[in-house]
Protein backbone atom coordinates (compact mmCIF):
# COMPACT_ATOMS: atom_id res chain seq x y z
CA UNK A 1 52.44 320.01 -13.99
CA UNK A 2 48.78 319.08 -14.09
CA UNK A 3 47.59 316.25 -12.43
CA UNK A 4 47.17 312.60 -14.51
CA UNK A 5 43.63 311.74 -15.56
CA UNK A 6 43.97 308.89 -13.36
CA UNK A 7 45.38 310.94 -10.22
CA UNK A 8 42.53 312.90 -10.60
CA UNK A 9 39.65 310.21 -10.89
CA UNK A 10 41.52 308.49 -7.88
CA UNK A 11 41.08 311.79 -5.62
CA UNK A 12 37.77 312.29 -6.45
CA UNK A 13 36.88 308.86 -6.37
CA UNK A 14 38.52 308.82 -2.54
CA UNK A 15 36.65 311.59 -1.53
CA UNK A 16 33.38 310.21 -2.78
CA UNK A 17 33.70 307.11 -0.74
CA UNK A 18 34.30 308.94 2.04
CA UNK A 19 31.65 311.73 1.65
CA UNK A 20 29.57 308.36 1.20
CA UNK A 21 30.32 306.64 4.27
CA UNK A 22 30.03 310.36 6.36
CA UNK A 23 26.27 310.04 4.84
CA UNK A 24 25.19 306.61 5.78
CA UNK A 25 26.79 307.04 9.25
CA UNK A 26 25.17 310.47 9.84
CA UNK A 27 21.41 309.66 8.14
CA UNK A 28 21.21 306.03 9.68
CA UNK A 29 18.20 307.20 11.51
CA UNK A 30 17.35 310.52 10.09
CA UNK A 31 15.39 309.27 7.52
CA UNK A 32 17.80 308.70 4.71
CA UNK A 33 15.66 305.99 3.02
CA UNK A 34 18.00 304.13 0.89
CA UNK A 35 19.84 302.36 3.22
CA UNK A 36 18.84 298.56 4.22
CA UNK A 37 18.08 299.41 7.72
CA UNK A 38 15.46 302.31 6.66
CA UNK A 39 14.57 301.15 3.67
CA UNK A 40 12.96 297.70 5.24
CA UNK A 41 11.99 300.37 8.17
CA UNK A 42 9.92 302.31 5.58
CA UNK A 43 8.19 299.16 3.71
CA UNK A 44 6.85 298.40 7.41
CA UNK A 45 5.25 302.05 8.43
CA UNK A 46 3.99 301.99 4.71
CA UNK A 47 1.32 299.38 5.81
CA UNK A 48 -0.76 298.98 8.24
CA UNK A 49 0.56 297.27 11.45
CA UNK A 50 -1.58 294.76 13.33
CA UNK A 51 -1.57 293.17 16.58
CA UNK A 52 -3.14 289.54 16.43
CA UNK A 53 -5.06 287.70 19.39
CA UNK A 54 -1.94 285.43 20.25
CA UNK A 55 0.33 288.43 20.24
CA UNK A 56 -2.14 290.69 22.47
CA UNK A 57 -1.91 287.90 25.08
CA UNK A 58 1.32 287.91 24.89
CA UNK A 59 2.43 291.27 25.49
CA UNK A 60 -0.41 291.50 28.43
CA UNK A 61 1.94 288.18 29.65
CA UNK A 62 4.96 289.69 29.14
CA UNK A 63 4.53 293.71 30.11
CA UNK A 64 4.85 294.81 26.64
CA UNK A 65 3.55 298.40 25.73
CA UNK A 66 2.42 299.40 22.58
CA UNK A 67 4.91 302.34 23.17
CA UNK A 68 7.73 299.94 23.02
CA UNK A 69 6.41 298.77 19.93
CA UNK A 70 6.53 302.11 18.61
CA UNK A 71 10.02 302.38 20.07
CA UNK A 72 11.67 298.95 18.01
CA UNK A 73 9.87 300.55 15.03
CA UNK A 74 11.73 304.20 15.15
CA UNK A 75 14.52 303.75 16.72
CA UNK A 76 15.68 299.80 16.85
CA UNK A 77 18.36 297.83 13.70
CA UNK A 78 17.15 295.15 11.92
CA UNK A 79 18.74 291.61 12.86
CA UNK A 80 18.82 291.40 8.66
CA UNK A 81 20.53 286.97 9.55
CA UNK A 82 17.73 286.15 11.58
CA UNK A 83 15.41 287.97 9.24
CA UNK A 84 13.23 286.13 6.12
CA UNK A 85 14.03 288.28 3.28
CA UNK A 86 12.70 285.87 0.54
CA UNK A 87 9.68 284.11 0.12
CA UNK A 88 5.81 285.13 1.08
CA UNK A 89 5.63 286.64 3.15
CA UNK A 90 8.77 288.45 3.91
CA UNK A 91 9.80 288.84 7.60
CA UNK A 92 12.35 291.52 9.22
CA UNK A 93 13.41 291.29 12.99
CA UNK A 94 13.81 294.30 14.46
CA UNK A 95 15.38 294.78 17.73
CA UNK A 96 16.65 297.29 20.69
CA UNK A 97 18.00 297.09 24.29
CA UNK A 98 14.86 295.42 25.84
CA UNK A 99 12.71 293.95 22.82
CA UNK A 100 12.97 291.72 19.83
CA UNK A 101 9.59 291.70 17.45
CA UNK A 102 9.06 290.47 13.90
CA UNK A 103 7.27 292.30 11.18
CA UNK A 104 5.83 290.25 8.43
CA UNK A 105 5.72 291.51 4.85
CA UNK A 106 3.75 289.76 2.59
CA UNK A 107 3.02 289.97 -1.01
CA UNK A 108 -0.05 292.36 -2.75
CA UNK A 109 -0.77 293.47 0.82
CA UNK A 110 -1.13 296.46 2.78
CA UNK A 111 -1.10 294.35 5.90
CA UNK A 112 2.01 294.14 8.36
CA UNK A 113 1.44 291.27 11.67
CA UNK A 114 3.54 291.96 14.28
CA UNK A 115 4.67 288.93 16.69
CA UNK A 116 8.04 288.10 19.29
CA UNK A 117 10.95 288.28 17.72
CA UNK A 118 12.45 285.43 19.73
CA UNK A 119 10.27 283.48 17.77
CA UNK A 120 11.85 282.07 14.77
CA UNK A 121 10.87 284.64 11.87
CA UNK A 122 11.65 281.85 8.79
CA UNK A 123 8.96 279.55 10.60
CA UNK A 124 6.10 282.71 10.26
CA UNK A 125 3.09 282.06 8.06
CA UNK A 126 0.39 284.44 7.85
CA UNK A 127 -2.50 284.09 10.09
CA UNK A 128 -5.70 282.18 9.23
CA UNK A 129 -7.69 282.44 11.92
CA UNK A 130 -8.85 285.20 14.99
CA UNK A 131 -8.59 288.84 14.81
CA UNK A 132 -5.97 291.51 14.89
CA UNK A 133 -6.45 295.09 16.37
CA UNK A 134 -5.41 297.73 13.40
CA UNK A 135 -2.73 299.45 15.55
CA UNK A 136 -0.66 301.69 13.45
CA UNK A 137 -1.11 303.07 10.23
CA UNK A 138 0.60 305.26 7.45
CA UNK A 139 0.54 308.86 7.35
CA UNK A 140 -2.07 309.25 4.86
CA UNK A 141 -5.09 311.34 5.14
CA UNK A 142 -6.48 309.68 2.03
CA UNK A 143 -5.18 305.92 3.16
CA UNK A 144 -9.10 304.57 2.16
CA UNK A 145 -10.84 304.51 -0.73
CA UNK A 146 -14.73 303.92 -1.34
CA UNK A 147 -15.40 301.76 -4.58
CA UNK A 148 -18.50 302.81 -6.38
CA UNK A 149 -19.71 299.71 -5.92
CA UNK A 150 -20.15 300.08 -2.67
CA UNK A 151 -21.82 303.24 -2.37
CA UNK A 152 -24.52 302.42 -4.10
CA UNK A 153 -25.55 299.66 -1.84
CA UNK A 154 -28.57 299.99 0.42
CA UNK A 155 -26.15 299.20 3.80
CA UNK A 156 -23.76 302.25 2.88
CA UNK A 157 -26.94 304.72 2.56
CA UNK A 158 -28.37 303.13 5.57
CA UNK A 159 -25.19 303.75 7.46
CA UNK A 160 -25.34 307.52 6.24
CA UNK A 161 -22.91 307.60 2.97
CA UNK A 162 -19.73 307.72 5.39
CA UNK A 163 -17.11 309.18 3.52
CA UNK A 164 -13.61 308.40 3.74
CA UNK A 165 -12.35 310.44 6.05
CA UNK A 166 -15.24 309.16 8.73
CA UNK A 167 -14.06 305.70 7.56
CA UNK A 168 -10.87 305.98 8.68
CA UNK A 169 -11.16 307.37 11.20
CA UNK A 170 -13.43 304.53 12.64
CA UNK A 171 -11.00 301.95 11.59
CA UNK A 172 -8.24 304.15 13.04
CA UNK A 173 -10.51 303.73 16.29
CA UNK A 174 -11.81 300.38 17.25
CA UNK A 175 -10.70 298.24 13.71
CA UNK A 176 -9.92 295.12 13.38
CA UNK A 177 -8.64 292.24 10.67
CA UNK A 178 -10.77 289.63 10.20
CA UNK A 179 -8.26 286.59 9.09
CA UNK A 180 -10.88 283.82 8.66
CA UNK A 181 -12.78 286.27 5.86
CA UNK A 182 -9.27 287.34 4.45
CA UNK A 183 -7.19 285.57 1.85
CA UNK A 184 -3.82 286.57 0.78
CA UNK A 185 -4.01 284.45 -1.82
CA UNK A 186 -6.61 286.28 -3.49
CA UNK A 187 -5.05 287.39 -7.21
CA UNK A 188 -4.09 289.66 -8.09
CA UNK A 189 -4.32 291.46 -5.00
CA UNK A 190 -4.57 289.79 -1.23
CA UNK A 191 -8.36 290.76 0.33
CA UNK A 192 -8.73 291.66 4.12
CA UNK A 193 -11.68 291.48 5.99
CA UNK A 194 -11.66 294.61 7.80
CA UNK A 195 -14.12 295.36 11.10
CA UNK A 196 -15.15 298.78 12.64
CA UNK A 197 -17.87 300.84 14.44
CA UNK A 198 -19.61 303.55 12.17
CA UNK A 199 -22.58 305.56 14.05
CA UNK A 200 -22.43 302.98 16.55
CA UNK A 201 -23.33 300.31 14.12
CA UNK A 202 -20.66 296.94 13.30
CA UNK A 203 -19.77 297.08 10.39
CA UNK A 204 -17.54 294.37 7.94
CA UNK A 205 -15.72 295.22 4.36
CA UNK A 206 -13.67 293.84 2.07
CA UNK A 207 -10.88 295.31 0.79
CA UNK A 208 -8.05 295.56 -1.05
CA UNK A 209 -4.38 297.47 -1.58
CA UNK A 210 -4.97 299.42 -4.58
CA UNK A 211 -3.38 302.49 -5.54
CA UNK A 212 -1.94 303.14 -2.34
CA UNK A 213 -5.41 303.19 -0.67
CA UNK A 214 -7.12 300.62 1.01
CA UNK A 215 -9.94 300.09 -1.65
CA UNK A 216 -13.30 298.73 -0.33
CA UNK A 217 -15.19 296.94 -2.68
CA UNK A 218 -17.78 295.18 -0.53
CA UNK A 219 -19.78 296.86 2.78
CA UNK A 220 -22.19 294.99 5.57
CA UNK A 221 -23.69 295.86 8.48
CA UNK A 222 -23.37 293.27 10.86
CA UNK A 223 -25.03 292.31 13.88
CA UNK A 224 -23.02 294.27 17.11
CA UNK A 225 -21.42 291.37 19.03
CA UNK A 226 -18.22 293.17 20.33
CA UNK A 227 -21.40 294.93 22.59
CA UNK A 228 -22.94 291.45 23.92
């Protein structure tokens, strides 16, 4: 006698629960992207990680390596009760064995501040002021884009039509976040005020998260005070 329409949907339905549980167990951390922990994993290498003044003082204080960083990134959970998953901006704690750190998330940005995570992440607010070193970013060779109303201005010739590729890689070098000359309340997009050394000359841009590039609509050369 054949099986019942509802004996059948019941054994496949069984097995299907169970083939989906084998998955999530077995792709946790192998890059199966639709689970919470990777998912809020992937939204974090997708932008650009920074380091602010406070927190570079504070791993110096507390024998932090940007290795371990890079360790609580690939391989550590994400405390998702301590975590701030509404609001702007959005903040995940993610942990391991020897480190707790906080990744912030904010809205229209391409931006991600990392601080402590014993700090309490529903208390973080974006920073205003300082600097942040540009310490990791996504694996994209065309990450930056060059408005063409930028390269039309007499700093950008003077500075030898850079393209993109030499742009990021100075920013992937010695760049820096600018908070003062940022806003992320800038509509529709947030701007950063981004920092970097192109044939030895300091130079300042604002940008923007556009496309999935970093646009930059606006280029100066400024005077070289990291050198003083």
């Amino acid at each position: 006698m054949n099986a019942s329409l509802g004996t059948r949907l019941l054994y496949y339905g069984t097995g299907f629960g169970i083939g989906i549980i084998f998955v999530i167990f077995f792709f946790q951390n192998r890059g199966c992207t639709w689970t919470p922990n990777n998912r809020v994993k992937q939204a974090i290498v997708d932008r650009v990680i920074v380091i602010n003044d406070d927190f570079q003082a504070e791993m110096t204080e507390r024998g932090i390596s940007e290795k371990m960083i890079k360790e609580v990134i690939n391989k550590g959970n994400i405390d998702f009760k301590h975590s701030k998953k509404t609001g702007n901006p959005k903040v995940y704690t993610l942990y391991n064995d020897v480190l707790k750190l906080n990744f912030s998330l904010p809205e229209n940005s391409y931006i991600s501040e990392v601080t402590i995570g014993f700090n309490n992440a529903t208390k973080f607010k974006n920073s205003t002021t300082g600097e942040a070193k540009l310490y990791l970013f996504p694996k994209e060779e065309k990450l930056v884009y060059i408005d063409s109303t930028t390269t039309a201005t007499p700093d950008y010739i003077q500075l030898g039509s850079p393209d993109n590729k030499v742009i990021l890689k100075a920013l992937m070098k010695d760049g820096k976040i600018n908070f003062e000359k940022s806003d992320y309340k800038s509509e529709p997009k947030a701007e950063h005020y981004l920092t970097c050394t192109i044939h030895n000359q300091l130079v300042g841009m604002k940008t923007i998260w556009y496309k999935d590039r970093i646009n930059i609509f606006f280029l100066e050369i400024l005077q070289n005070d990291r050198e003083k």
